[in-house]
C-alpha atoms as a PDB file:
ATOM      1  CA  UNK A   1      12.021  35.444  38.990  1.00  0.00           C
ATOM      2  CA  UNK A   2       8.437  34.129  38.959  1.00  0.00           C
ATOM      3  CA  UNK A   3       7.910  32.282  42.119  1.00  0.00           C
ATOM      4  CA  UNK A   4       4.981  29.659  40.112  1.00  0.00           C
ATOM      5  CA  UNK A   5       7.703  28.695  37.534  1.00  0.00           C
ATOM      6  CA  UNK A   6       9.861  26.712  39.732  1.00  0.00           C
ATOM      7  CA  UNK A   7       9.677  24.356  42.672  1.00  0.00           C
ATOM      8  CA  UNK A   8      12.423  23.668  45.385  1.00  0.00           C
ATOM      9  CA  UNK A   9      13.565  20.534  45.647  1.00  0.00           C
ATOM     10  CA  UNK A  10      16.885  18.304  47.448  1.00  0.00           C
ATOM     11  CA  UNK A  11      19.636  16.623  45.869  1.00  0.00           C
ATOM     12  CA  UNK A  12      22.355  14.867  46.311  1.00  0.00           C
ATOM     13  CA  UNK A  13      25.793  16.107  44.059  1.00  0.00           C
ATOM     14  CA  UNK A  14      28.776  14.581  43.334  1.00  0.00           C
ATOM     15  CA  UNK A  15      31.346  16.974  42.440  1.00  0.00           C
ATOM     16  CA  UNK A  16      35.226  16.539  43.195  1.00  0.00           C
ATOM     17  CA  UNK A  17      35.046  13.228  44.005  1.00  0.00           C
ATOM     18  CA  UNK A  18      32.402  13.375  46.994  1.00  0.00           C
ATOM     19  CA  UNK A  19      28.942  13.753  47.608  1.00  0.00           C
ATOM     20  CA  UNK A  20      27.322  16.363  49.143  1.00  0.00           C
ATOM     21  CA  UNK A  21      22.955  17.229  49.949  1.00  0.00           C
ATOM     22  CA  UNK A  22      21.735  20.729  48.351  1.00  0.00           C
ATOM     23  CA  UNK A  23      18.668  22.744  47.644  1.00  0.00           C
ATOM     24  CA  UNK A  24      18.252  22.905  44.068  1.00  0.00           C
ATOM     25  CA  UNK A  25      15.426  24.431  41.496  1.00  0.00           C
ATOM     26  CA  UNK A  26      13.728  22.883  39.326  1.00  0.00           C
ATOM     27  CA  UNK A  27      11.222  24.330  36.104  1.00  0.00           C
ATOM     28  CA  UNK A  28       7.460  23.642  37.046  1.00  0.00           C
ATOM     29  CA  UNK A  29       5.660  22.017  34.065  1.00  0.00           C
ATOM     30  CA  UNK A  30       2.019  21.361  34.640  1.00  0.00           C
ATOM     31  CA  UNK A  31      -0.861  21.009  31.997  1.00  0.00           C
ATOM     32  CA  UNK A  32      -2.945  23.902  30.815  1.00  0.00           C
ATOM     33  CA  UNK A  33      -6.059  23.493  29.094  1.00  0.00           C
ATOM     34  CA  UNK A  34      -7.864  26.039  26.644  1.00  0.00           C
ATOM     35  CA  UNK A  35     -11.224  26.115  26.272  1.00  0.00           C
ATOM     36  CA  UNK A  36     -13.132  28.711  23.772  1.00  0.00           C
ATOM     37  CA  UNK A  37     -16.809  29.826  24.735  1.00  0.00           C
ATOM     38  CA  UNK A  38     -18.383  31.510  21.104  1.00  0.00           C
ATOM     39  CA  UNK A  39     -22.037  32.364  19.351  1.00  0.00           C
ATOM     40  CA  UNK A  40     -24.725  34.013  20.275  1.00  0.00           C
ATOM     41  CA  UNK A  41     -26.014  34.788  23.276  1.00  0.00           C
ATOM     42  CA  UNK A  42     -28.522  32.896  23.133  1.00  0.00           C
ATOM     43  CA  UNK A  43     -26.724  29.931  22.643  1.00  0.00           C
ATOM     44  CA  UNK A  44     -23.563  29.947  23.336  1.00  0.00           C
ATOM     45  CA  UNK A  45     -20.932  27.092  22.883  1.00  0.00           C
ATOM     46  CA  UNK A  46     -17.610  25.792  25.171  1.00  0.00           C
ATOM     47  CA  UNK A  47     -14.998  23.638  23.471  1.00  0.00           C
ATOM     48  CA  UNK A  48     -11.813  22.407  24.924  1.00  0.00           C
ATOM     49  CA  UNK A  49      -9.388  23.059  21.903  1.00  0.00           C
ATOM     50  CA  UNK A  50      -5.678  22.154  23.094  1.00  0.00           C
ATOM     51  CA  UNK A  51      -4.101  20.569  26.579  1.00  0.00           C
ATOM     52  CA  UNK A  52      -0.573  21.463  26.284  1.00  0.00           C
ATOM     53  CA  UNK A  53       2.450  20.607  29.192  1.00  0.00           C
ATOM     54  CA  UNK A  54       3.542  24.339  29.681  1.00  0.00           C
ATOM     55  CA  UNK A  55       5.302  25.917  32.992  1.00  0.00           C
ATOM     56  CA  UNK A  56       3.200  27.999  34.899  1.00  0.00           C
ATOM     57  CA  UNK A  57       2.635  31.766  34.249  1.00  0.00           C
ATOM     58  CA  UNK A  58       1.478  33.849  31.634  1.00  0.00           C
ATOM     59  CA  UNK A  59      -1.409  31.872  30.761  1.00  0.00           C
ATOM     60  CA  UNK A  60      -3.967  34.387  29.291  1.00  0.00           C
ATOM     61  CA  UNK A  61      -0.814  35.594  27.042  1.00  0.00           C
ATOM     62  CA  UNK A  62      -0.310  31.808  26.382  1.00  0.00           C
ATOM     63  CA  UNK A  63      -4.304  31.434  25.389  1.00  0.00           C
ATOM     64  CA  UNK A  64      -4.285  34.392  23.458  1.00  0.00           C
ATOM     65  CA  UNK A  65      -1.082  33.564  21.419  1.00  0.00           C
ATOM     66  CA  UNK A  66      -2.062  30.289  20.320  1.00  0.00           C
ATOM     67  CA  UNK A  67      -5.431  31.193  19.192  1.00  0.00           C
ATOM     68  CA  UNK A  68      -3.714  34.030  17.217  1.00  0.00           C
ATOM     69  CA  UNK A  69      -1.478  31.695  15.622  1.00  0.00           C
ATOM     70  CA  UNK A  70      -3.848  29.378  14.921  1.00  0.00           C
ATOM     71  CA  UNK A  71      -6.155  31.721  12.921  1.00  0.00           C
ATOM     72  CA  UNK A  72      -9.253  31.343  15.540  1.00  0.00           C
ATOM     73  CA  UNK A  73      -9.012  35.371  16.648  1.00  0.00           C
ATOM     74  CA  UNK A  74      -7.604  38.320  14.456  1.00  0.00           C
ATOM     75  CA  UNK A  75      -7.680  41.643  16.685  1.00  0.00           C
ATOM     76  CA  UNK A  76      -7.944  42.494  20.130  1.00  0.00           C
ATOM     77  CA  UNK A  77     -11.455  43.352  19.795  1.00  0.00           C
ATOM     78  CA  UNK A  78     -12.456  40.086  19.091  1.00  0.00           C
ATOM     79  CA  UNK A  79     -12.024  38.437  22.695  1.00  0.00           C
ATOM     80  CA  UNK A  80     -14.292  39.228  25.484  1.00  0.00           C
ATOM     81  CA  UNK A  81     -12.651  37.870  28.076  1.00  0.00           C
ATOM     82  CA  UNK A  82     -10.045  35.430  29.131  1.00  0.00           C
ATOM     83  CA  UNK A  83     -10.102  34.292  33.083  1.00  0.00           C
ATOM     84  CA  UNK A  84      -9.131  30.863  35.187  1.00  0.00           C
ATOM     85  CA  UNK A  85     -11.858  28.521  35.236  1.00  0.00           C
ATOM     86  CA  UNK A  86     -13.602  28.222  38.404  1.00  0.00           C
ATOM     87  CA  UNK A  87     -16.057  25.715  38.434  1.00  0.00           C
ATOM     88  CA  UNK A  88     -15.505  23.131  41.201  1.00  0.00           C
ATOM     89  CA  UNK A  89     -12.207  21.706  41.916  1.00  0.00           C
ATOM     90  CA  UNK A  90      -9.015  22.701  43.935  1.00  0.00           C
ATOM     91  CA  UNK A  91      -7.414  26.484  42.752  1.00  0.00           C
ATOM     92  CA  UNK A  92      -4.501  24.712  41.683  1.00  0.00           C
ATOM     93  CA  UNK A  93      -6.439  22.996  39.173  1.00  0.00           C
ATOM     94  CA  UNK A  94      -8.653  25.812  38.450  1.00  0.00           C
ATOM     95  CA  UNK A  95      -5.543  27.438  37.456  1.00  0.00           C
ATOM     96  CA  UNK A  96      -4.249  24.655  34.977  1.00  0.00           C
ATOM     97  CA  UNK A  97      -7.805  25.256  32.874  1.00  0.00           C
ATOM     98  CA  UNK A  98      -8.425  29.111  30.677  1.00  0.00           C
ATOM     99  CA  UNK A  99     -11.320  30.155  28.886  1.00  0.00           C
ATOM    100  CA  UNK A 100     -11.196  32.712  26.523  1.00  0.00           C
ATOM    101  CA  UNK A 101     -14.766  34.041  25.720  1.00  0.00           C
ATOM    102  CA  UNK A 102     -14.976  35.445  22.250  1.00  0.00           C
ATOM    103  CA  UNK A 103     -17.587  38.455  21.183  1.00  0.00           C
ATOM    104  CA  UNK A 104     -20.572  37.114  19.435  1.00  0.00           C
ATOM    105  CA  UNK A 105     -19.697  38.226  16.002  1.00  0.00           C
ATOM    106  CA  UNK A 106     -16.476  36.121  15.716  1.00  0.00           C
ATOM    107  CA  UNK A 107     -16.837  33.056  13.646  1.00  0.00           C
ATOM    108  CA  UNK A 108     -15.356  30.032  14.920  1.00  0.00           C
ATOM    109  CA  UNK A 109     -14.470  27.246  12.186  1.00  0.00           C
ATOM    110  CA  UNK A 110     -13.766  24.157  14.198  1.00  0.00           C
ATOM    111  CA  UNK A 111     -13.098  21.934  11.619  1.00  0.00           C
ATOM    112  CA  UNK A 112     -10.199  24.271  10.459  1.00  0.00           C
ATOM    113  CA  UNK A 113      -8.869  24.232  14.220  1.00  0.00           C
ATOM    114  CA  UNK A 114      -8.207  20.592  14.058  1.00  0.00           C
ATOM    115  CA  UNK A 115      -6.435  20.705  17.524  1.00  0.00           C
ATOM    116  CA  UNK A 116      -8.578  18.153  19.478  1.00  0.00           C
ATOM    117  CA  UNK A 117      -5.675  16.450  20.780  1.00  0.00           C
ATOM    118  CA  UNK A 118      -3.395  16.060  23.745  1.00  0.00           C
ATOM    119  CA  UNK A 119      -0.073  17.568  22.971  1.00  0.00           C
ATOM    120  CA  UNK A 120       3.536  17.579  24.904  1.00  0.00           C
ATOM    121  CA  UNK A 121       5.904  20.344  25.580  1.00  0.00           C
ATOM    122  CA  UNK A 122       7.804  19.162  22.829  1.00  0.00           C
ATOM    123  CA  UNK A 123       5.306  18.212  20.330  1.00  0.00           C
ATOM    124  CA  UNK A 124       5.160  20.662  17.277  1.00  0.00           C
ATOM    125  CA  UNK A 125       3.151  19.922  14.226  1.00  0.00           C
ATOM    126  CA  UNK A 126       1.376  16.795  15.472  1.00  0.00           C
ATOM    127  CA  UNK A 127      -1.851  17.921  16.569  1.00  0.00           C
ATOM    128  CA  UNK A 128      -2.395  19.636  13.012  1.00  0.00           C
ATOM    129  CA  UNK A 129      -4.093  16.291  10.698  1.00  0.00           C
ATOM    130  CA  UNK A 130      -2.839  17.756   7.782  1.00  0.00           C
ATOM    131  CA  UNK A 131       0.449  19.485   6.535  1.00  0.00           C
ATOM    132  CA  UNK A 132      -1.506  21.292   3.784  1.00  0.00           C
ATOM    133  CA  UNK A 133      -3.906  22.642   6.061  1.00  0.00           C
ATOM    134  CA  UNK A 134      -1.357  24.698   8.488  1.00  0.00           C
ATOM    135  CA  UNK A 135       0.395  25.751   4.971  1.00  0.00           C
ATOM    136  CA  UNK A 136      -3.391  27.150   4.195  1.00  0.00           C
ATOM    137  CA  UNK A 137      -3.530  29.030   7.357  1.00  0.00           C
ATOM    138  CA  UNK A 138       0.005  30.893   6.530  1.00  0.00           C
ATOM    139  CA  UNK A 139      -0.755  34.409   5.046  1.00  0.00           C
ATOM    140  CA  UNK A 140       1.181  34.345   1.373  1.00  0.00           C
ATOM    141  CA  UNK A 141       2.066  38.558   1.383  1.00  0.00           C
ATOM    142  CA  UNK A 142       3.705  40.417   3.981  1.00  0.00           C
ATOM    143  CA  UNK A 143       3.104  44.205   4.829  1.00  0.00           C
ATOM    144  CA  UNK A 144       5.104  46.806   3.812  1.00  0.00           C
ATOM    145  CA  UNK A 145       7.301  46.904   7.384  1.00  0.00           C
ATOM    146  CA  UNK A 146       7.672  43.644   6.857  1.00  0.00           C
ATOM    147  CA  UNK A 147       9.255  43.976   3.543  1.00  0.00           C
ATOM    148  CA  UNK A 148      11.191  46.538   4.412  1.00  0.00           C
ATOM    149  CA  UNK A 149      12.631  45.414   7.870  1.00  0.00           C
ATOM    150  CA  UNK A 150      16.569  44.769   8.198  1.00  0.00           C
ATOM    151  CA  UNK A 151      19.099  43.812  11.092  1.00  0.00           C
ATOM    152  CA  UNK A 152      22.328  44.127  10.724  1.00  0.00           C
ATOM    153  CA  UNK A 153      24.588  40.878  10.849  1.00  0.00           C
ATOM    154  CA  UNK A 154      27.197  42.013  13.703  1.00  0.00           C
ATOM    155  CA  UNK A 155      24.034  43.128  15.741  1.00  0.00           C
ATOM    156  CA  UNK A 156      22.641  40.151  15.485  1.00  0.00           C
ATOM    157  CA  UNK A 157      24.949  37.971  16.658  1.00  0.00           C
ATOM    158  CA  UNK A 158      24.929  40.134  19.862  1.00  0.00           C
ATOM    159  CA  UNK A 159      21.312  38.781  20.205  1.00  0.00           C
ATOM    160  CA  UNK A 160      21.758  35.205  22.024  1.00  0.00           C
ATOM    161  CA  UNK A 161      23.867  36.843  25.131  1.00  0.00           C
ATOM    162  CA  UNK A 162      21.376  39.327  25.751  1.00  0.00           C
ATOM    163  CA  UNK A 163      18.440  37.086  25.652  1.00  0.00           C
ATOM    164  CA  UNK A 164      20.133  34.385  27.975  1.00  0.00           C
ATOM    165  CA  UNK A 165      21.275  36.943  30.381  1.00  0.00           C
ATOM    166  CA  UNK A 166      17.538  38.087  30.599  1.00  0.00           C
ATOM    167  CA  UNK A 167      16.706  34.705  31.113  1.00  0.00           C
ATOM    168  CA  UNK A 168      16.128  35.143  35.090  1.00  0.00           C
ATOM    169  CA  UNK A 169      14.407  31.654  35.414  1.00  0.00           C
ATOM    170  CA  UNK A 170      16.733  29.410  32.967  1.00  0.00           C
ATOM    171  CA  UNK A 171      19.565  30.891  35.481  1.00  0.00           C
ATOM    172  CA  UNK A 172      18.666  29.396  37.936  1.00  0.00           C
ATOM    173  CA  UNK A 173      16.715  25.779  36.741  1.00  0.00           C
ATOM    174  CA  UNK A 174      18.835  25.390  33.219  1.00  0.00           C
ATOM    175  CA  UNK A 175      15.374  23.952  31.665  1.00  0.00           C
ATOM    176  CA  UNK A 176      13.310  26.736  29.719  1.00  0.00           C
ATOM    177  CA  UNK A 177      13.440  27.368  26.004  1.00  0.00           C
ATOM    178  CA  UNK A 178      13.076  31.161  25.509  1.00  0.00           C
ATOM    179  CA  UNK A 179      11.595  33.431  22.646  1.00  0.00           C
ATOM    180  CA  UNK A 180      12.437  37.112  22.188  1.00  0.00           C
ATOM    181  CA  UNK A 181      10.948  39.959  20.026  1.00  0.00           C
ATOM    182  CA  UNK A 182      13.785  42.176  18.434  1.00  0.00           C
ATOM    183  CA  UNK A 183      13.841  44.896  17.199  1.00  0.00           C
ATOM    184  CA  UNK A 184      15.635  46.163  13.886  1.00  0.00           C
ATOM    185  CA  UNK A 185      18.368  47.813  16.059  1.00  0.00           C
ATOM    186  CA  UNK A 186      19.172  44.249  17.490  1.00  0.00           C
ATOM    187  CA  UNK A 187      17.358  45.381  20.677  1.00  0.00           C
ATOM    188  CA  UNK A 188      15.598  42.708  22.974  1.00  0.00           C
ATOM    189  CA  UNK A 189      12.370  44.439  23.889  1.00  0.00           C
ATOM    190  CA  UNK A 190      10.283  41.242  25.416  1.00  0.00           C
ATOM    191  CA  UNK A 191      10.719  37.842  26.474  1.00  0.00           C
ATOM    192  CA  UNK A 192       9.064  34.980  27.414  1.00  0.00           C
ATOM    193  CA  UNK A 193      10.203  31.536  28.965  1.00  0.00           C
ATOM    194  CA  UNK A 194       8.424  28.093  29.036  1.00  0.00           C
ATOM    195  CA  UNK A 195       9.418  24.467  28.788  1.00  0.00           C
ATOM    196  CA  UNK A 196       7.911  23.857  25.667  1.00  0.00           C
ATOM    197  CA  UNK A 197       9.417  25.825  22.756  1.00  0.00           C
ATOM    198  CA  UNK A 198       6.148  26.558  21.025  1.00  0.00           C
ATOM    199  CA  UNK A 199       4.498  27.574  24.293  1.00  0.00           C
ATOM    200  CA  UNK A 200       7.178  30.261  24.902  1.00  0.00           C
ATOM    201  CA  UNK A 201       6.438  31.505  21.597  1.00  0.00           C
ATOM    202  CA  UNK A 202       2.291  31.644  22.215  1.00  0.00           C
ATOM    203  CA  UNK A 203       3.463  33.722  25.240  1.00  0.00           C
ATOM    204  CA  UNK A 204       5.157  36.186  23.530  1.00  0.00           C
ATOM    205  CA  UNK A 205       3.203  36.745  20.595  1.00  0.00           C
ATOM    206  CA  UNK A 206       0.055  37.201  23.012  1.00  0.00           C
ATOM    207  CA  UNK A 207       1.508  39.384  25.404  1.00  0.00           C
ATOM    208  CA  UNK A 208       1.567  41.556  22.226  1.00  0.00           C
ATOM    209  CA  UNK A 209      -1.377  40.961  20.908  1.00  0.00           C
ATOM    210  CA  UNK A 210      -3.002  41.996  24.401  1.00  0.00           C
ATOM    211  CA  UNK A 211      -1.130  45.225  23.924  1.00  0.00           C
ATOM    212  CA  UNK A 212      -3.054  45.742  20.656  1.00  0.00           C
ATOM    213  CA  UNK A 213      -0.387  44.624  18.241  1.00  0.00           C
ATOM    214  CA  UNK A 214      -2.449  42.359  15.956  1.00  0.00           C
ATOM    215  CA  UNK A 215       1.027  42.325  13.740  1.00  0.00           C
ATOM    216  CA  UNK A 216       4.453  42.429  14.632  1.00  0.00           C
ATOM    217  CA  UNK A 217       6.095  42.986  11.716  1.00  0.00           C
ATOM    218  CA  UNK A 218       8.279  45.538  12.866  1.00  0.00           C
ATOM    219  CA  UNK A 219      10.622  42.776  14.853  1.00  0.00           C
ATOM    220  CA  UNK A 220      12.672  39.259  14.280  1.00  0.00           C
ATOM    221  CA  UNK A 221      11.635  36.236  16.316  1.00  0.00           C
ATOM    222  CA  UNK A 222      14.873  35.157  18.725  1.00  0.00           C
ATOM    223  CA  UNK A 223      14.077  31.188  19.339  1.00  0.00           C
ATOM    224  CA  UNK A 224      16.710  29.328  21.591  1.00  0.00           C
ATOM    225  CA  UNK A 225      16.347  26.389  20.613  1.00  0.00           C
ATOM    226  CA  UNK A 226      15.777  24.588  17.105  1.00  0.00           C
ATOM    227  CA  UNK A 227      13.598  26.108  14.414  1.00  0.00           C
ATOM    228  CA  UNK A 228      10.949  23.708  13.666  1.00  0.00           C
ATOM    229  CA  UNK A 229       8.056  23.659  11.164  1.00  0.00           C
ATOM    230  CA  UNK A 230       4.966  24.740  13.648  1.00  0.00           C
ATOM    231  CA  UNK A 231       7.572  27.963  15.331  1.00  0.00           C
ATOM    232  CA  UNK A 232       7.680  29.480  11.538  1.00  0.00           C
ATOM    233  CA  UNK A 233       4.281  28.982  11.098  1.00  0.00           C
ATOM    234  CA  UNK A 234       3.386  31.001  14.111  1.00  0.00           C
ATOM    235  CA  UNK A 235       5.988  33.327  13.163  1.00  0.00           C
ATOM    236  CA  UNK A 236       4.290  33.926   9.603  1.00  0.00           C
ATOM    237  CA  UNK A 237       0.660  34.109  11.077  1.00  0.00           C
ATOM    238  CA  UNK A 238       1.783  36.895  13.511  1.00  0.00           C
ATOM    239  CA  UNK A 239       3.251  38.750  10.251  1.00  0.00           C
ATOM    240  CA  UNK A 240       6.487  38.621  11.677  1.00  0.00           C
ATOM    241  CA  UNK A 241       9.278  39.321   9.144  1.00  0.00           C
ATOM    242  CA  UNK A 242      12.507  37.761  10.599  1.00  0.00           C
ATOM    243  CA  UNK A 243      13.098  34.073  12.658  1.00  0.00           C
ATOM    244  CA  UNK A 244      16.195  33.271  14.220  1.00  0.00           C
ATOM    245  CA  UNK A 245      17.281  30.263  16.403  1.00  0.00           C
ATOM    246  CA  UNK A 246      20.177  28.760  17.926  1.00  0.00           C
ATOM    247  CA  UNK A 247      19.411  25.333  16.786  1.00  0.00           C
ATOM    248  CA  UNK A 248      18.898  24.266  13.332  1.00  0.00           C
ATOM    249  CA  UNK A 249      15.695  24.462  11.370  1.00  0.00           C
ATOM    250  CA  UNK A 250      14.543  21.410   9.475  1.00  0.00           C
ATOM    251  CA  UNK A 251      13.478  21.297   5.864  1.00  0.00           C
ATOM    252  CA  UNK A 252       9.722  21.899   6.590  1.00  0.00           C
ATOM    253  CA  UNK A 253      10.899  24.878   8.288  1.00  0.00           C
ATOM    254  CA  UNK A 254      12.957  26.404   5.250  1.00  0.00           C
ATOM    255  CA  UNK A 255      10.295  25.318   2.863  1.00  0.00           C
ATOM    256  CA  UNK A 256       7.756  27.427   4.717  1.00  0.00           C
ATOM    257  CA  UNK A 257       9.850  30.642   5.210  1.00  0.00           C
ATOM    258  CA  UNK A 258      10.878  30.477   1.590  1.00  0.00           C
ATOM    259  CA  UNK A 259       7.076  30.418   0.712  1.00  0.00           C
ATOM    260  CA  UNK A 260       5.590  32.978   3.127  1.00  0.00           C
ATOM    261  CA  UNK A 261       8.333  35.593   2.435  1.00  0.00           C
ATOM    262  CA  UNK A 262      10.529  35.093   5.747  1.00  0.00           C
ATOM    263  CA  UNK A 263      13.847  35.495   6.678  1.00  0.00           C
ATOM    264  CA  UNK A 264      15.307  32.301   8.244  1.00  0.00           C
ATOM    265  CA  UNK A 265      18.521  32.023  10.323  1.00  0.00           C
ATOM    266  CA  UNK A 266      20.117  28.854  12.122  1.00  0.00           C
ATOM    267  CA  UNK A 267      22.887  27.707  14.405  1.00  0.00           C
ATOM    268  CA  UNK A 268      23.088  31.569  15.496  1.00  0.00           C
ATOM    269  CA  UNK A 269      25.976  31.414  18.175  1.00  0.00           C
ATOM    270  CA  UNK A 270      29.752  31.969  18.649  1.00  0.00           C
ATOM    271  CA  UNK A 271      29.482  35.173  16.030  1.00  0.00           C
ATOM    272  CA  UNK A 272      28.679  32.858  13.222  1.00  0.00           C
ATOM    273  CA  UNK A 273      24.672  31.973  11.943  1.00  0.00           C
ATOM    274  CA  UNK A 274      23.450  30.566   8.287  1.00  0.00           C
ATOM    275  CA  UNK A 275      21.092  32.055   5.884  1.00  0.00           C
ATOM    276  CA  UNK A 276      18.135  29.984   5.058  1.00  0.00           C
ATOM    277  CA  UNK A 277      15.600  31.960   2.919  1.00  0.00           C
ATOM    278  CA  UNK A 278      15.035  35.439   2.071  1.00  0.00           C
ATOM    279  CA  UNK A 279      18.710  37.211   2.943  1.00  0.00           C
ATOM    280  CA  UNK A 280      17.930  40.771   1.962  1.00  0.00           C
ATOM    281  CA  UNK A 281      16.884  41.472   5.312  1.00  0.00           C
ATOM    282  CA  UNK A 282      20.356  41.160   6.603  1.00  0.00           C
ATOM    283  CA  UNK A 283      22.416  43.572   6.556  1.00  0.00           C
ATOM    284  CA  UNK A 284      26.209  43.132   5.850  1.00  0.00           C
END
């Protein structure tokens, strides 16, 4: 279990009809802010594009994943570098700020971003200023993996065990939301954890991305929570095929997966799930 994700604290329980004083965890959730240095040489430019409430660790994959699934960088090739800020304050604050220094070449359309804002663990599409414009950033056609990529039902109903007993940190606090990559065998092969559902998504898709996966279309999305609007839409940027969630998705949510071509599965638990959009993918 990662050490910066939690913090000890005491409490007093009542259990049985008496109280008792106990160590306990708790999940860490501390700001993190993104900046994005970009241009020339000559003249280069620093912009602080998101604050988000996230729990500690994983950061650069955090960076990387939301700047993926918000359009701003395509391929690997196209960041620099991504490090802590260090000028001036306390490490523990230098630690709550990353920049992510783009080559030269890569064109940055600010405007587009629209993500000047202050947003909460929980927040999903509120930082976007328009509905139509994240539907804009949403490739329409999928790749041929994509297309072609099936799970089978029974395997993946086997899905939300696995993932929560890899969930080493929600053992012990109770207070993460995780995302998963699957594969089409109904095989967990990487997870990330976060208090904010659509920062434990940024995680995982940019701990792939920094692998060189610019697509993952070869896997389903495992989301432990609800399926809202702004975790398909990062699901559809990263070209991934399949989303499934615990929770239920809301109508945004359905609307997009039926228009960018992806399969969409709620209330997956007990052995049972529903069908949303695009069912060919699962296999009976």
């Amino acid at each position: 279990m990662n050490q910066s994700s939690v913090s000890n604290v005491r409490i007093r329980r009542f259990s049985g009809g008496s109280w008792s004083e106990d160590p306990d965890l708790v999940v860490r959730e501390e700001p993190l802010e993104i900046r994005l240095g970009f241009g020339p040489r000559e003249s280069r430019e620093q912009e602080s594009i998101s604050v988000t409430m996230r729990t500690p660790g994983h950061d650069f994959e955090l960076a990387l994943g939301f700047l993926r699934t918000e359009g701003v960088i395509q391929h690997p090739q196209d960041v620099h570098t991504v490090r802590y800020c260090t000028d001036g304050g306390r490490k523990e604050e230098q630690e709550n700020i990353v920049r992510v220094e783009l080559n030269e070449a890569v064109p940055v359309d600010l405007a587009r971003l629209q993500r000047h804002v202050y947003t909460s663990s929980s927040c999903g599409v509120c930082g976007k200023t328009s509905l139509e414009a994240v539907h804009q950033l949403c490739p329409s056609t999928q790749s041929a993996h994509a297309q072609n990529f099936q799970l089978d039902a029974i395997k993946l109903t086997t899905v939300p065990e696995a993932v929560r007993n890899a969930q080493t940190v929600f053992t012990h606090t109770g207070g993460l939301h995780a995302a998963a990559l699957v594969d089409s065998s109904g095989t967990v092969r990487l997870l990330r954890e976060d208090v904010g559902r659509h920062n434990a998504v940024d995680k995982l898709i940019g701990a792939s991305f920094a692998k060189g996966d610019e697509l993952l279309d070869t896997y389903a999305l495992f989301l432990s929570g609800r399926a809202g609007f702004e975790l398909v839409q990062k699901a559809a940027m990263a070209g991934i095929p399949l989303v499934a969630s615990v929770g239920a998705p809301s109508d945004l949510a359905v609307s997009l997966a039926q228009t960018t071509g992806i399969t969409l599965v709620g209330f997956l638990r007990e052995g049972r799930f529903n069908v949303y959009s695009h069912p060919q993918r699962i296999r009976h």
